[in-house]
C-alpha atoms as a PDB file:
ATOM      1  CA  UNK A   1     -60.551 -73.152 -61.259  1.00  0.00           C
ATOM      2  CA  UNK A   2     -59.108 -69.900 -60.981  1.00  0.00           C
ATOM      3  CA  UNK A   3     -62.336 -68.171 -60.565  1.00  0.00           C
ATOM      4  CA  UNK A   4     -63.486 -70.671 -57.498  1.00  0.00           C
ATOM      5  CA  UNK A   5     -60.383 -69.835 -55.587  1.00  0.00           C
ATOM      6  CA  UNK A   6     -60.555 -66.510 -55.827  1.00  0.00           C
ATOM      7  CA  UNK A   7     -64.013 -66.715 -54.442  1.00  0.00           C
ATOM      8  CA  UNK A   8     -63.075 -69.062 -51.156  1.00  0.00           C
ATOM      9  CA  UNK A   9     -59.934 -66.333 -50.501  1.00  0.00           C
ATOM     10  CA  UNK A  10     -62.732 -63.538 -50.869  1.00  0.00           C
ATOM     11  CA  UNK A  11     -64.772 -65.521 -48.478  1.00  0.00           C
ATOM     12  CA  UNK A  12     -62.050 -66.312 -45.886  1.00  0.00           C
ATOM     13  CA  UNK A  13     -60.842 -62.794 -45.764  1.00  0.00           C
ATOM     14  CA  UNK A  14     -64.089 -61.564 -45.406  1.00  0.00           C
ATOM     15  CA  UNK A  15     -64.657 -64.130 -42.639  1.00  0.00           C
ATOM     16  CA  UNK A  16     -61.157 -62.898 -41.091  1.00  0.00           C
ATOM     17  CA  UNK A  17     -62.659 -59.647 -41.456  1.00  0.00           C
ATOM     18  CA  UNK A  18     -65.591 -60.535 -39.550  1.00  0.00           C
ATOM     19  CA  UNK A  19     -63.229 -62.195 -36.940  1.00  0.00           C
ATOM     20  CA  UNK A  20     -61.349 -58.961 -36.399  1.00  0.00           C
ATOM     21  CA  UNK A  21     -64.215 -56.331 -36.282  1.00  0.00           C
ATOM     22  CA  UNK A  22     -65.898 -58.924 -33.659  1.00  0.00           C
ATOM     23  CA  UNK A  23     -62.733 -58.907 -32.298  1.00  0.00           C
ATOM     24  CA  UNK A  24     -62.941 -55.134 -31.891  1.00  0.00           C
ATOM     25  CA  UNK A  25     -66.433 -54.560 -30.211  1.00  0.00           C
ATOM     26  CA  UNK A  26     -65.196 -56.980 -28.228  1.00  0.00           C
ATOM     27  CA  UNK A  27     -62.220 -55.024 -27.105  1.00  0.00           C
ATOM     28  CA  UNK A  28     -64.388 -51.925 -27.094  1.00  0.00           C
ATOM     29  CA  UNK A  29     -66.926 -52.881 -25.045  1.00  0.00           C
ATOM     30  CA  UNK A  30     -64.198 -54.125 -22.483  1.00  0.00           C
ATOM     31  CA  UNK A  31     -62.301 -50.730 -22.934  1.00  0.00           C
ATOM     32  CA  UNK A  32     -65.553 -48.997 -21.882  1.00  0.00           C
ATOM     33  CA  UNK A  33     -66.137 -50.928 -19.145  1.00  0.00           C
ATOM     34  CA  UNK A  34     -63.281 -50.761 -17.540  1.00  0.00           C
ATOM     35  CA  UNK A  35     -63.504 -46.797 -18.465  1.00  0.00           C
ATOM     36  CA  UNK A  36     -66.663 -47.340 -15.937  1.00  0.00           C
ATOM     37  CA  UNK A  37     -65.043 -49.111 -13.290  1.00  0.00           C
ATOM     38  CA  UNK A  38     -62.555 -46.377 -12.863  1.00  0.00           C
ATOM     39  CA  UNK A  39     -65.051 -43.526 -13.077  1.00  0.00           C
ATOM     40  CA  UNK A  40     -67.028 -45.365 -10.285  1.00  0.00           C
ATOM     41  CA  UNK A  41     -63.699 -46.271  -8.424  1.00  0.00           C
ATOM     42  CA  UNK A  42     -62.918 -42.104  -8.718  1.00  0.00           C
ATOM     43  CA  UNK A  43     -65.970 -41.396  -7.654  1.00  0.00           C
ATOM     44  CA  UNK A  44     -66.155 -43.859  -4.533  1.00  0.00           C
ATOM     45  CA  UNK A  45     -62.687 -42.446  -3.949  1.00  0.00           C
ATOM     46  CA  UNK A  46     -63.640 -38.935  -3.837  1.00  0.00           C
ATOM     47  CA  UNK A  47     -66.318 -39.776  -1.278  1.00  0.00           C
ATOM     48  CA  UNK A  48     -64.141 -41.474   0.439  1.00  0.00           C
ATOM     49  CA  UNK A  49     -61.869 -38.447   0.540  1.00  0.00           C
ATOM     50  CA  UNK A  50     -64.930 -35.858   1.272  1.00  0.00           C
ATOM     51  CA  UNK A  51     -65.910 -38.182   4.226  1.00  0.00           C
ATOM     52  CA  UNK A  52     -62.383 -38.286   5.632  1.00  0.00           C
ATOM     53  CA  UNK A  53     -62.491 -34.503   4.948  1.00  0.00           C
ATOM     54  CA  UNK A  54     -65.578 -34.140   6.955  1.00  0.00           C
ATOM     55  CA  UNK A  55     -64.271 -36.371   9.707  1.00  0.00           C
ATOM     56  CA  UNK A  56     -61.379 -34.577  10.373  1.00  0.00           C
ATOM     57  CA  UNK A  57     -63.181 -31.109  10.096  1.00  0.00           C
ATOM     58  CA  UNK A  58     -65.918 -32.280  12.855  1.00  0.00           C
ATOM     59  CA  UNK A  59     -63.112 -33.537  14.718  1.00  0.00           C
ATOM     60  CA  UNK A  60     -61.262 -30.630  14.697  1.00  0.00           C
ATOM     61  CA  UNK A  61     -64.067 -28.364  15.890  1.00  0.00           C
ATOM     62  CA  UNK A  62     -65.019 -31.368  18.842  1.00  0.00           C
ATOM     63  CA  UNK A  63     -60.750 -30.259  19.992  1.00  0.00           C
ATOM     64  CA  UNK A  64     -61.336 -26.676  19.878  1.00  0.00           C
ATOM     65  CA  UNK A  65     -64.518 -27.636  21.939  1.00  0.00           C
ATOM     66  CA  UNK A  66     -62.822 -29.485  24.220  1.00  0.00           C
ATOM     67  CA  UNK A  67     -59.695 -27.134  24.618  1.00  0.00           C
ATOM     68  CA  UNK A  68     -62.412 -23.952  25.313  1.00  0.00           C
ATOM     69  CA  UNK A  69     -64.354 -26.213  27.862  1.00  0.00           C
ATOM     70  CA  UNK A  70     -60.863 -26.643  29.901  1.00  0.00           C
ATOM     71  CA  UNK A  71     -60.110 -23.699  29.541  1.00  0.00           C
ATOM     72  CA  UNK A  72     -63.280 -22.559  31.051  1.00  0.00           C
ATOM     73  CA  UNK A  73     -62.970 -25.219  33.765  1.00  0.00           C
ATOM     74  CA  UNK A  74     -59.998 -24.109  34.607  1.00  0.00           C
ATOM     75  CA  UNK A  75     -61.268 -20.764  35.053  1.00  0.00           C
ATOM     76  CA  UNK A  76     -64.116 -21.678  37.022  1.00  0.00           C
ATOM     77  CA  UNK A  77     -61.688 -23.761  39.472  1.00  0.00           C
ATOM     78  CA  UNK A  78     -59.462 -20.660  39.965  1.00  0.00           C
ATOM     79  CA  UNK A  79     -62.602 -18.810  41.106  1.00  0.00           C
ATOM     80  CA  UNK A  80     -63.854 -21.577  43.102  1.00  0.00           C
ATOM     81  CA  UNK A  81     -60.396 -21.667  45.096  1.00  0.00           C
ATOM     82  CA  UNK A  82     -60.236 -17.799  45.360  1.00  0.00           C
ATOM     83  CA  UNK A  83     -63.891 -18.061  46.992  1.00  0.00           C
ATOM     84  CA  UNK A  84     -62.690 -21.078  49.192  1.00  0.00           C
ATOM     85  CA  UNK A  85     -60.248 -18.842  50.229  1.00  0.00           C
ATOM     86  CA  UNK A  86     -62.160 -15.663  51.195  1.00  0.00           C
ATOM     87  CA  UNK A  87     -64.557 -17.933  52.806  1.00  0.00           C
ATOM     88  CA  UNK A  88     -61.724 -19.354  55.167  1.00  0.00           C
ATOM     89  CA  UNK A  89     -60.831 -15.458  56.145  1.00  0.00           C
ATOM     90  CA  UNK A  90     -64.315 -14.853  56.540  1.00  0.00           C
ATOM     91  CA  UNK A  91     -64.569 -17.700  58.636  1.00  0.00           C
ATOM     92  CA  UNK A  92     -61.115 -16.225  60.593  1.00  0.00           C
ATOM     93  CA  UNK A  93     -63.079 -13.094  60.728  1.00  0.00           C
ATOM     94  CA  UNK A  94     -65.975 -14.383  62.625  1.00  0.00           C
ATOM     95  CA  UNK A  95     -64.141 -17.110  65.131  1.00  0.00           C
ATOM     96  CA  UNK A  96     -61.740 -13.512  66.119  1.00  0.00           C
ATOM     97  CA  UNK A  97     -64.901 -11.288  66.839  1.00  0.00           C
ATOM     98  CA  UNK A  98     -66.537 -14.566  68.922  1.00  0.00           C
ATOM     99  CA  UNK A  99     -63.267 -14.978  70.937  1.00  0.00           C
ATOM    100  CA  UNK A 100     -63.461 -10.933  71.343  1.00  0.00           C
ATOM    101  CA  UNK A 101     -67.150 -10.913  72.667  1.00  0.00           C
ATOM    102  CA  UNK A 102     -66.106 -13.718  74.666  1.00  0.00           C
END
C-alpha cells in the first residue's frame, strides 16, 4: 500500500540520515585531530626554533669569548717580547760593566 511505502522511504531516509550525521562526527573528530597534530607540530616547531635560538646566542657569546681571550693573548705576548727584550739589554748591560771591571 501507499501508506507502507511511505513508511520504508521515511525509514531509509532516516537511516541515510543516520549514515550522514555518523558520517559527520566522523569527519569531525578527524578534523580535530588533525587540528591537534598541527598545534603539537607548532609547538615542537617553536621549540625547535627557541633551541636553535639559544644555540646560536650561547654560541655567539663562546666567539666573543674567544675573540677577547686572543686578544688578550696577544697582548700578553707583546709584553712578554718587550720584557724578553729589556732583559737581553739588561743582560748587554751587565756582560759591558764585567768586561769594564775586567
Amino acid at each position: 500500500t501507499l501508506f507502507c511505502w511511505y513508511q520504508r522511504r521515511v525509514r531509509e531516509l532516516e537511516n541515510r540520515l543516520d549514515a550522514k550525521e555518523k558520517l559527520i562526527d566522523e569527519l569531525e573528530k578527524a578534523a580535530n585531530k588533525m587540528a591537534d597534530d598541527i598545534f603539537e607540530r607548532d609547538n615542537v616547531l617553536q621549540q625547535m626554533n627557541d633551541e636553535v635560538e639559544k644555540l646560536e646566542k650561547d654560541n655567539n657569546e663562546k666567539e666573543e669569548t674567544i675573540k677577547t681571550l686572543e686578544e688578550d693573548l696577544d697582548r700578553q705576548e707583546e709584553e712578554i717580547d718587550k720584557i724578553e727584550q729589556d732583559l737581553e739589554e739588561k743582560e748587554k748591560e751587565c756582560d759591558e760593566l764585567k768586561d769594564e771591571k775586567a
